[in-house]
Protein backbone atom coordinates (compact mmCIF):
# COMPACT_ATOMS: atom_id res chain seq x y z
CA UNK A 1 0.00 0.00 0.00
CA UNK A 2 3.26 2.07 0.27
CA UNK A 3 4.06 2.51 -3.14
CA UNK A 4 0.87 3.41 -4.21
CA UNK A 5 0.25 6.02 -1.92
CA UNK A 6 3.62 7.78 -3.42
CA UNK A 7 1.98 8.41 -6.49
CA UNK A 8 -0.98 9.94 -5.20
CA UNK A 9 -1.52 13.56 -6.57
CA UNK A 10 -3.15 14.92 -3.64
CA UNK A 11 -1.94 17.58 -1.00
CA UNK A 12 1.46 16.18 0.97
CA UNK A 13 2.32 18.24 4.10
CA UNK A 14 5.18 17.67 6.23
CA UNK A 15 5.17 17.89 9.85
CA UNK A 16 5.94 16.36 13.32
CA UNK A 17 3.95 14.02 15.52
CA UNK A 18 2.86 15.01 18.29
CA UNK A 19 0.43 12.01 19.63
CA UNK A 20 0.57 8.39 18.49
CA UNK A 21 -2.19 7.02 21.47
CA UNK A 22 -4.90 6.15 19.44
CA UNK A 23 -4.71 2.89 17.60
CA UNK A 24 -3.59 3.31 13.79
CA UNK A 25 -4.18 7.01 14.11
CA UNK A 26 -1.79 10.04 14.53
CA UNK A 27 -1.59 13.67 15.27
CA UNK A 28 1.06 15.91 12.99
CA UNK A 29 1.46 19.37 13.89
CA UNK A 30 2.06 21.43 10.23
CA UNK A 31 4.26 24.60 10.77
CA UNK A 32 3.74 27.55 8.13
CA UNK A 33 5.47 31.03 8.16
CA UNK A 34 2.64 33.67 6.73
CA UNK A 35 3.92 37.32 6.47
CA UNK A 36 2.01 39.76 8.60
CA UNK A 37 0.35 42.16 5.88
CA UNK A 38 1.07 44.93 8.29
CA UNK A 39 4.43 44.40 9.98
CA UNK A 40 5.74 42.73 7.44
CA UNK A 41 7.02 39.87 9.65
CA UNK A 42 7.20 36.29 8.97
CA UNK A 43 4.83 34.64 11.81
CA UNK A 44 4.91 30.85 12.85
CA UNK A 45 1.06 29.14 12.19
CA UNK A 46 0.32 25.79 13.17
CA UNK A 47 -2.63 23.50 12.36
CA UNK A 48 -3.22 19.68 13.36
CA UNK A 49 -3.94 16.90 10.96
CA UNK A 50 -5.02 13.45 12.06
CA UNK A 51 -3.34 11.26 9.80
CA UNK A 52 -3.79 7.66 9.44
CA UNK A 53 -1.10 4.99 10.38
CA UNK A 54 -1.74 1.51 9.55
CA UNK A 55 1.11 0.15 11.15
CA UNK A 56 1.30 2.28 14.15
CA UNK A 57 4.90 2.65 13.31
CA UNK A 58 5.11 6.26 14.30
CA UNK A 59 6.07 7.86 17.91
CA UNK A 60 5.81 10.90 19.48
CA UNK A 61 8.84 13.42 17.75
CA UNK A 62 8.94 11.94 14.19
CA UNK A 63 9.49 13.67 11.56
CA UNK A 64 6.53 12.61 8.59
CA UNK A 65 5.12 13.20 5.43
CA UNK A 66 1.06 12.91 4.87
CA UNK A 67 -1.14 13.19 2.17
CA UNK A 68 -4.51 14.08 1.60
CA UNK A 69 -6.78 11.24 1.32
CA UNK A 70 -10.57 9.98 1.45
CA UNK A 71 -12.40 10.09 4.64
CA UNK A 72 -11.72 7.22 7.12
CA UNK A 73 -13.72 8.93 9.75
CA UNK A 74 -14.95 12.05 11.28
CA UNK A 75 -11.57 13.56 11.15
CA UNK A 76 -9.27 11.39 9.97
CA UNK A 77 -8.81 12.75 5.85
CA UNK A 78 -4.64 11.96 5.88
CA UNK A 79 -2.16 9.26 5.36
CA UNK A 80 0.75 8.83 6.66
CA UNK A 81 3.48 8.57 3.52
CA UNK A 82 7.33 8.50 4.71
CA UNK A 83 8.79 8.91 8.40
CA UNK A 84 11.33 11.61 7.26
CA UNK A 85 13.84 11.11 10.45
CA UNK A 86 13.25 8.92 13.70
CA UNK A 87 12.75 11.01 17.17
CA UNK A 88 15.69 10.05 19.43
């Protein structure tokens, strides 16, 4: 299942996880920098995706790519693709 998710052409998002305690499910926190249209700053946003892991091979600190998929429940609409890098 693996290999075909790589050649999905939906959304991908990169993030880190941040709760792995439900069963096959996780919790990636996305980081974006938006430029405040007034100050002209870069500011940090964050949103939560819960992403689905089949093999509850992910922990707490990873470093993982998701992509958009079909619904698998109320909030579940993500896959988990790649663990970029391993938490220590």
């Amino acid at each position: 299942m693996q290999g075909t998710l790589q050649n999905l052409k939906g959304r991908t998002q990169t993030g880190t996880v941040v709760s792995d305690k439900n069963d096959k499910t996780i919790v990636v926190r996305v980081e974006t920098l938006v430029k405040h249209p007034l100050l002209k700053k870069y500011v940090r946003r964050h949103k939560k995706f819960t992403a689905h892991d089949p093999e509850n091979q992910c922990h707490v600190g990873d470093v993982v790519t998701i992509v958009e998929f079909r619904p698998l429940s109320r909030n579940k609409r993500w896959h988990l693709v790649s663990i970029l890098e391993k938490a220590v």
